[in-house]
Protein backbone atom coordinates (compact mmCIF):
# COMPACT_ATOMS: atom_id res chain seq x y z
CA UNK A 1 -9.59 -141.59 -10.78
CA UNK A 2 -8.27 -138.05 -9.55
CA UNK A 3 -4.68 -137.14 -10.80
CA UNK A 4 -3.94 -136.02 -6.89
CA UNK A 5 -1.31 -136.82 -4.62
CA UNK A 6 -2.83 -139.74 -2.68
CA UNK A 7 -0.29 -140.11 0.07
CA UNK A 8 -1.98 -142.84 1.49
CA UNK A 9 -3.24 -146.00 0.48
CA UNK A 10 -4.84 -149.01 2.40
CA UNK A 11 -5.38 -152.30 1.29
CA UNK A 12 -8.29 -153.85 3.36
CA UNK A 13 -9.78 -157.51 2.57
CA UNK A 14 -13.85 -158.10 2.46
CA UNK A 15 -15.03 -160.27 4.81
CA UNK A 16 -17.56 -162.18 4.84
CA UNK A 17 -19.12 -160.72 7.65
CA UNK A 18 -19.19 -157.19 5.68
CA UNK A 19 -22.07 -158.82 4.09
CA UNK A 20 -26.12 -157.48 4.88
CA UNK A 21 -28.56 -159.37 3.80
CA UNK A 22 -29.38 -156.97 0.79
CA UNK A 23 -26.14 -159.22 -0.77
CA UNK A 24 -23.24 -156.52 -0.44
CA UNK A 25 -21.09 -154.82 1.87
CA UNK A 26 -23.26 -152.78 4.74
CA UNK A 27 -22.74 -149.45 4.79
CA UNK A 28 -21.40 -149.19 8.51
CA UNK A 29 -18.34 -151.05 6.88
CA UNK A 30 -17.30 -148.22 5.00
CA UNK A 31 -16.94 -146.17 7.77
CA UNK A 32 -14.43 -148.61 9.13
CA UNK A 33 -12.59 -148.60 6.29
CA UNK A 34 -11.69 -145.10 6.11
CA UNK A 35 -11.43 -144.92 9.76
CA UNK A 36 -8.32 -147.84 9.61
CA UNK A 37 -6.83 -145.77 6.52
CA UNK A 38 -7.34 -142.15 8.41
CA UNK A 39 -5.62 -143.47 11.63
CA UNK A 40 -2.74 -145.30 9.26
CA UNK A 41 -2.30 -141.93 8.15
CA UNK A 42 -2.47 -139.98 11.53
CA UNK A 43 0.31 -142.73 12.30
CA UNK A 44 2.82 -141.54 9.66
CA UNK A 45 2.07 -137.75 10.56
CA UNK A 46 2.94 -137.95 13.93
CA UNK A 47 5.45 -140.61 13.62
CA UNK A 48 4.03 -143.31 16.15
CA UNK A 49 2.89 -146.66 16.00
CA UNK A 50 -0.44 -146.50 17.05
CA UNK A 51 -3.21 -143.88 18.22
CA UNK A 52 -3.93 -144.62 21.73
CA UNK A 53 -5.11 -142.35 24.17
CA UNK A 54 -2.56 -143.80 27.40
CA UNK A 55 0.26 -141.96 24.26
CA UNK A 56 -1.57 -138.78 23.67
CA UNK A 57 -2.08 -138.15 27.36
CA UNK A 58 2.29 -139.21 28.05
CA UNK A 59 2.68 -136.40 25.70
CA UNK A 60 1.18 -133.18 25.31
CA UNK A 61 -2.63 -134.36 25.88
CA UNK A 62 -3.39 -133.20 22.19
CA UNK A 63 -5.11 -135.36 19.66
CA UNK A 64 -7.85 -135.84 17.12
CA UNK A 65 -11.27 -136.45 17.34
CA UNK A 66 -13.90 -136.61 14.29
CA UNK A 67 -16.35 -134.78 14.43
CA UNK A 68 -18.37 -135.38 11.18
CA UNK A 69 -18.06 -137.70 8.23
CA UNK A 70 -20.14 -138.44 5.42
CA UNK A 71 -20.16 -141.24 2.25
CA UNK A 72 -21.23 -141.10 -1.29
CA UNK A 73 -21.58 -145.08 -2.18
CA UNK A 74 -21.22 -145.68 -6.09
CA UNK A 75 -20.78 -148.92 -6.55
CA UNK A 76 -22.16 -152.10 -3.90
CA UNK A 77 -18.85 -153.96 -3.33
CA UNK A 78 -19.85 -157.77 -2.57
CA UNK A 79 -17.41 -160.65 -1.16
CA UNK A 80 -14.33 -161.67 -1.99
CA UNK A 81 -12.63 -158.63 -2.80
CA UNK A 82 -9.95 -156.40 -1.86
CA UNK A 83 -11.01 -152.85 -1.06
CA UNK A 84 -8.04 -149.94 -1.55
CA UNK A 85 -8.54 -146.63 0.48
CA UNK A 86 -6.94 -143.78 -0.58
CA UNK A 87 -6.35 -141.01 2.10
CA UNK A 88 -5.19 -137.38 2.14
CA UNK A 89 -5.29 -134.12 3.69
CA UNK A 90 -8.46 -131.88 1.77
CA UNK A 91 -8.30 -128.65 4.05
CA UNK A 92 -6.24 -127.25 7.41
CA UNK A 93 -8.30 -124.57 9.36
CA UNK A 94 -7.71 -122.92 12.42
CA UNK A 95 -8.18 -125.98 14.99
CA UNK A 96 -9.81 -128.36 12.48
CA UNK A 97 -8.77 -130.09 9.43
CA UNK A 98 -10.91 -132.07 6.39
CA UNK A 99 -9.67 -135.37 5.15
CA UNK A 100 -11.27 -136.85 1.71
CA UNK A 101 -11.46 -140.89 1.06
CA UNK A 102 -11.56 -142.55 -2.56
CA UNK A 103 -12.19 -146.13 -2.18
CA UNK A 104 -11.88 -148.21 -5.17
CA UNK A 105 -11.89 -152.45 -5.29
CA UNK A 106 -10.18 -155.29 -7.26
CA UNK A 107 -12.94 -156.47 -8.93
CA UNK A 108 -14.06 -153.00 -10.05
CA UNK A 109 -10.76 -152.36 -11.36
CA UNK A 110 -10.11 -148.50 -11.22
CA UNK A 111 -14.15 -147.55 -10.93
CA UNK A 112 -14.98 -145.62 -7.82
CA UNK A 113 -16.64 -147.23 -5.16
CA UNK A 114 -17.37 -144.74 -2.66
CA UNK A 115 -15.84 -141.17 -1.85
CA UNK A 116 -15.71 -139.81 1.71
CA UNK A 117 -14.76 -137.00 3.87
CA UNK A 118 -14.94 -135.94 7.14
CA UNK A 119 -13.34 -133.20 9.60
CA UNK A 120 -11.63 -133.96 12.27
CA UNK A 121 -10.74 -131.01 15.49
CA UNK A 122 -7.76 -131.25 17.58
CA UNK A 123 -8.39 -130.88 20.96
CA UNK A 124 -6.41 -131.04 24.08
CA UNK A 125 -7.80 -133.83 25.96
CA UNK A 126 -6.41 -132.90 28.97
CA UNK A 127 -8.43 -129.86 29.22
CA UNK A 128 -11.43 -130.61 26.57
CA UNK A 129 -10.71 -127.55 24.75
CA UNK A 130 -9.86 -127.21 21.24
CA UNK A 131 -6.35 -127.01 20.04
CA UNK A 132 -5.14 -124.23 17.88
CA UNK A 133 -3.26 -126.32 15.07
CA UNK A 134 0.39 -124.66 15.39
CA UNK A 135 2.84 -124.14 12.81
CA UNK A 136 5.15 -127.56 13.23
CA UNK A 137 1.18 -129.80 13.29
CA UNK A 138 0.17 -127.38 10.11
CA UNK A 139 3.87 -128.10 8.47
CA UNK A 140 3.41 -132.12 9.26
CA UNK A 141 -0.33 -131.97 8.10
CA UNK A 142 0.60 -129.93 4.55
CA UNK A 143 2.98 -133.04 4.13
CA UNK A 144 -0.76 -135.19 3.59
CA UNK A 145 -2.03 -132.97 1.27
């Protein structure tokens, strides 16, 4: 496991209906995963209790938006077990920032599962343009890091 600041970490169950018919998790699931964990984390940054669009639009009209992601898998993770997705900051550009995913399970005690990462622009969606991060968004996303 990485010796990193991991500021975040979500606790997900597997369900049963994570299951393919190859005998383990699908790989859509993952996806999920570190898309509950990432907005859990957008959450804390901003300070509100959930990501809906009706709250970016009462504000300012700026939000996120991913725009790529990508998944090693290491390990098939089968049901029962308890998934654990860590979540941080990687990188803070100019309108974009990178966010990296270790995912790790109960049953496979501190062996990797999968590792992700995606980017993710802010844009105003008011006007569809991107967002130049500014210094008080850079300050609260350095806090993730």
């Amino acid at each position: 496991m990485s010796d990193k600041n991991w500021p975040i970490t979500t606790e997900i169950p597997v369900l049963w209906g994570d299951m393919d018919s190859f005998g383990h998790v699908n790989n859509i699931i993952y996806l999920k995963w570190c898309e509950t964990s990432r907005i859990e984390m957008f959450c804390e940054i901003w300070e509100i209790k959930g990501l809906r669009m009706e709250d970016i639009h009462k504000l300012n009209g700026i939000g996120p938006i991913l725009a790529n992601f990508n998944t090693n898998y290491r390990i098939p993770v089968v049901y029962p077990d308890t998934i654990y997705v860590k979540t941080r900051i990687k990188h803070i550009g100019n309108t974009s920032f990178g966010i990296e995913h270790q995912i790790t399970s109960k049953n496979n005690g501190s062996n990797i599962v999968a590792e992700a990462d995606s980017v993710v622009v802010m844009i105003n969606y008011k006007t569809g343009e991107k967002f130049q991060i500014d210094d008080d968004n850079r300050k609260m996303l350095e806090s993730f890091t």
